[in-house]
Protein backbone atom coordinates (compact mmCIF):
# COMPACT_ATOMS: atom_id res chain seq x y z
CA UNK A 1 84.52 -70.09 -53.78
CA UNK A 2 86.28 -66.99 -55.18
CA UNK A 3 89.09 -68.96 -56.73
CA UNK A 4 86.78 -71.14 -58.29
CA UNK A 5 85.12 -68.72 -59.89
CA UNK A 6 88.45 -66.52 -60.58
CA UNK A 7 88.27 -62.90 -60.14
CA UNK A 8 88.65 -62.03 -63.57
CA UNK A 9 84.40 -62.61 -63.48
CA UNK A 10 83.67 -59.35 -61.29
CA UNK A 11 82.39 -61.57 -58.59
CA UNK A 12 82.92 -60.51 -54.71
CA UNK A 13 82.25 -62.11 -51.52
CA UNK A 14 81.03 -60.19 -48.04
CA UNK A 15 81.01 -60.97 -44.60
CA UNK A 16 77.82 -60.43 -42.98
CA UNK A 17 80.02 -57.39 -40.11
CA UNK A 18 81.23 -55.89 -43.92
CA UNK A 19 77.42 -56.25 -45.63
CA UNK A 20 76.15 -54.46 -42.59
CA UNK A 21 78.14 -51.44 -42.06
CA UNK A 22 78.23 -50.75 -46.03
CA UNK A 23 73.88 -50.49 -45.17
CA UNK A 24 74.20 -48.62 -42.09
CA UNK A 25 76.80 -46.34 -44.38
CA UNK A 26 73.68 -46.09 -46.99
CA UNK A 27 71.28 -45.28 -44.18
CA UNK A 28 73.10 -42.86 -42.64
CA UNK A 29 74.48 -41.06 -45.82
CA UNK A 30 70.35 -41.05 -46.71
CA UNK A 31 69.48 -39.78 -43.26
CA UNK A 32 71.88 -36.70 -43.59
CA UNK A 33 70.11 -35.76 -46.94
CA UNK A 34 67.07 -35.95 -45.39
CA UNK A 35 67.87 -33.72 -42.20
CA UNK A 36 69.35 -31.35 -44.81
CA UNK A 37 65.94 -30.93 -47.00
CA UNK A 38 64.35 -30.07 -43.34
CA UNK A 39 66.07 -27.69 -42.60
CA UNK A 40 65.17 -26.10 -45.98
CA UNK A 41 61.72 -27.11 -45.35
CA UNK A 42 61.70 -25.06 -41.78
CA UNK A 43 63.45 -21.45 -43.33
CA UNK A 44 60.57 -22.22 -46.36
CA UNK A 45 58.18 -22.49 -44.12
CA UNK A 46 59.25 -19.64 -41.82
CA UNK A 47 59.43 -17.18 -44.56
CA UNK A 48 56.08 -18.43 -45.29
CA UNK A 49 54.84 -17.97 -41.82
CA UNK A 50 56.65 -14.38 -42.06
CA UNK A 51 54.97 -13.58 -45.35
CA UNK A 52 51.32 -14.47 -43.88
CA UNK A 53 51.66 -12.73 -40.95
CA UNK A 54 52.91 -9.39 -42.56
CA UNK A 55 49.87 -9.45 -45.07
CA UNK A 56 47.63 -10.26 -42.65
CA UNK A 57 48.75 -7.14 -40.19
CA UNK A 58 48.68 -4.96 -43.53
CA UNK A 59 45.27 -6.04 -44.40
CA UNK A 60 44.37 -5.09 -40.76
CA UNK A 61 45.41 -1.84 -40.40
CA UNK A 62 42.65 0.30 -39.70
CA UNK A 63 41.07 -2.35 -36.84
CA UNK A 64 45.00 -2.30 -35.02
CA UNK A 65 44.50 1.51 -35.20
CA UNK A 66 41.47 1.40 -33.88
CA UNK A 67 42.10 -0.83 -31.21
CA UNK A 68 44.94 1.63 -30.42
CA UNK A 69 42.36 4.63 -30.02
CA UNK A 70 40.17 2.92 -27.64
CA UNK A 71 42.96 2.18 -25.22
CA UNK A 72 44.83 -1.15 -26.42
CA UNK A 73 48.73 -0.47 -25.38
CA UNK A 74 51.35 -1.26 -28.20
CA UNK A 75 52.58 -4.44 -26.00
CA UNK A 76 49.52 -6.16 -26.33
CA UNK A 77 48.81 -5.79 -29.78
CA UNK A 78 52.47 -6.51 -30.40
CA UNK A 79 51.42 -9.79 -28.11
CA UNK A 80 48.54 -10.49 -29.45
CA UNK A 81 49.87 -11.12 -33.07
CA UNK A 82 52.57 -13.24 -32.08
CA UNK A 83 50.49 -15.17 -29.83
CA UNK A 84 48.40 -15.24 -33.08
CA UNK A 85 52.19 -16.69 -35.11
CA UNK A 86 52.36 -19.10 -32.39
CA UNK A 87 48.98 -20.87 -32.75
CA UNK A 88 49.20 -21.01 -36.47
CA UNK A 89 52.52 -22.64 -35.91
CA UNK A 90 51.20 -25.30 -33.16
CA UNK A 91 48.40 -26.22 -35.16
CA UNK A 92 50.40 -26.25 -38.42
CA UNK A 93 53.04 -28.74 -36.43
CA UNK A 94 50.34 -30.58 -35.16
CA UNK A 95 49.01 -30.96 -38.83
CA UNK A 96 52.85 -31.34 -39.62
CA UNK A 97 53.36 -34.80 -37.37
CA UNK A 98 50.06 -36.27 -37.81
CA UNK A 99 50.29 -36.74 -42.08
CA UNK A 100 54.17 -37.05 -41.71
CA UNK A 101 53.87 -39.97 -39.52
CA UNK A 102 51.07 -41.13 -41.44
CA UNK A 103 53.50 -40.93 -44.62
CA UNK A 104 56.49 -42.13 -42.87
CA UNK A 105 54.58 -45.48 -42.24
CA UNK A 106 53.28 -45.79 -45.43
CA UNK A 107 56.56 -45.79 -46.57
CA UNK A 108 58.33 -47.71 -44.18
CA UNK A 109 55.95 -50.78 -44.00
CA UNK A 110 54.76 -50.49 -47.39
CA UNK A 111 57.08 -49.67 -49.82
CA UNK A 112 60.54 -50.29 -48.24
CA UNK A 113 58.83 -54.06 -47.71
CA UNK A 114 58.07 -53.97 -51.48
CA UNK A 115 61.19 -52.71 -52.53
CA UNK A 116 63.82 -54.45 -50.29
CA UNK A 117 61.63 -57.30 -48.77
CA UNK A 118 62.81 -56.34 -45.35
CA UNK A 119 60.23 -55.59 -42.55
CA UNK A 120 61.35 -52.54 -40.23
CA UNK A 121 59.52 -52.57 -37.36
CA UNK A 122 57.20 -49.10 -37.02
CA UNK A 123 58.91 -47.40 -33.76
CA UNK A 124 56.60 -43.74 -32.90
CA UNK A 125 59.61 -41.62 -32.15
CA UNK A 126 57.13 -39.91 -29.64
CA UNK A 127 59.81 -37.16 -28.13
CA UNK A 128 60.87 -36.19 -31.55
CA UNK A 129 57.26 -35.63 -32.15
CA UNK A 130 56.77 -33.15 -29.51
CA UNK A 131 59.72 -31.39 -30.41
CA UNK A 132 58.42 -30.73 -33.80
CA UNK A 133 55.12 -29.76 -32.82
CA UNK A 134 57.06 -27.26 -30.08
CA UNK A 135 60.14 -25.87 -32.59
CA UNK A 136 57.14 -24.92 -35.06
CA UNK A 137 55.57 -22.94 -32.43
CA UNK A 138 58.74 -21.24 -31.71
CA UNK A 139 59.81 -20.94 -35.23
CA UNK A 140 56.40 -19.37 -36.37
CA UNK A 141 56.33 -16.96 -33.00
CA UNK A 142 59.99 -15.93 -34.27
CA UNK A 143 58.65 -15.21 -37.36
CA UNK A 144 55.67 -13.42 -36.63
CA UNK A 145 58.46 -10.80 -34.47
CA UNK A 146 58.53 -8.31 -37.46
CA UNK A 147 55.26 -8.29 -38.54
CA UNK A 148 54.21 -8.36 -34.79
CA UNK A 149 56.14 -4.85 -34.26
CA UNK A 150 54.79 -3.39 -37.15
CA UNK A 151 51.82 -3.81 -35.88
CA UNK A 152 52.57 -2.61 -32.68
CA UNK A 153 53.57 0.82 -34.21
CA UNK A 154 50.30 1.24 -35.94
CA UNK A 155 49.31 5.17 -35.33
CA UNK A 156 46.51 5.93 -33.18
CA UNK A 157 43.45 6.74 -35.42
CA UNK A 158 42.23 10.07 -34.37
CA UNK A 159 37.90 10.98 -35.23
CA UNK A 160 36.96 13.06 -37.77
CA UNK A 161 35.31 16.38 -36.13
CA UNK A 162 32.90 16.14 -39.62
């Protein structure tokens, strides 16, 4: 068919092994973006977490003091606030996989059918799911360390004999 056509007329012919790997090549060239902009998304979002976490142990100052007076020992403040990072960070992954698989599909039965005409078959990578939702635990009880021992050093707040 080529040398009917001659090749002066920019024309090309694939087999269907060649057509394939060049659109796993796409995929997988896509895929590694996409890994790459999570990873920013995770430090983001621990530096967030980090942020939160420090105001919120600023703004509470005088009630970790006073906890401190009446007895509380600097371990379980220091626990108590990163138990506090954790659970923001489970319920933020939960939040996390529920709209991101929710998006995913949109886009995977909606608009790569649109755009390509292919149907993909929706697979719920149920593992990777849990792994999210337990890394953002993990990431946001890392990141609530710092603020966590600050708050754990909070002085004891003596009365005032007035």
């Amino acid at each position: 068919m080529l040398a009917r056509l001659g090749s002066s007329a920019g024309y090309y012919a694939l087999t269907s092994r060649e057509f394939v790997d060049a659109v796993r090549s796409t995929l997988a060239r896509f895929f590694q973006t996409a890994w790459a902009l999570v990873v920013i998304g995770a430090l983001v979002g621990v530096i967030g977490m980090m942020n939160a976490q420090m105001s919120t142990v600023l703004d509470r100052r005088l009630e970790i003091a006073t906890l401190r007076a009446v007895g509380v020992s600097r371990r379980d403040v220091l626990c108590t606030v990163a138990l506090e990072s954790g659970a923001l960070g489970l319920l933020g992954g939960l939040c996390g996989v529920a709209i991101g698989g929710m998006l995913g599909a949109q886009a995977l039965v909606v608009v790569v059918l649109r755009l390509t005409g292919w149907r993909i078959p929706l697979e719920w990578p149920v593992a990777a799911f849990a792994a999210g939702i337990v890394l953002a635990a993990l990431l946001s009880t890392v990141a609530g360390a710092v603020p966590s021992r600050l708050a754990g050093r909070a002085a004891i707040v003596r009365p005032s004999l007035d």
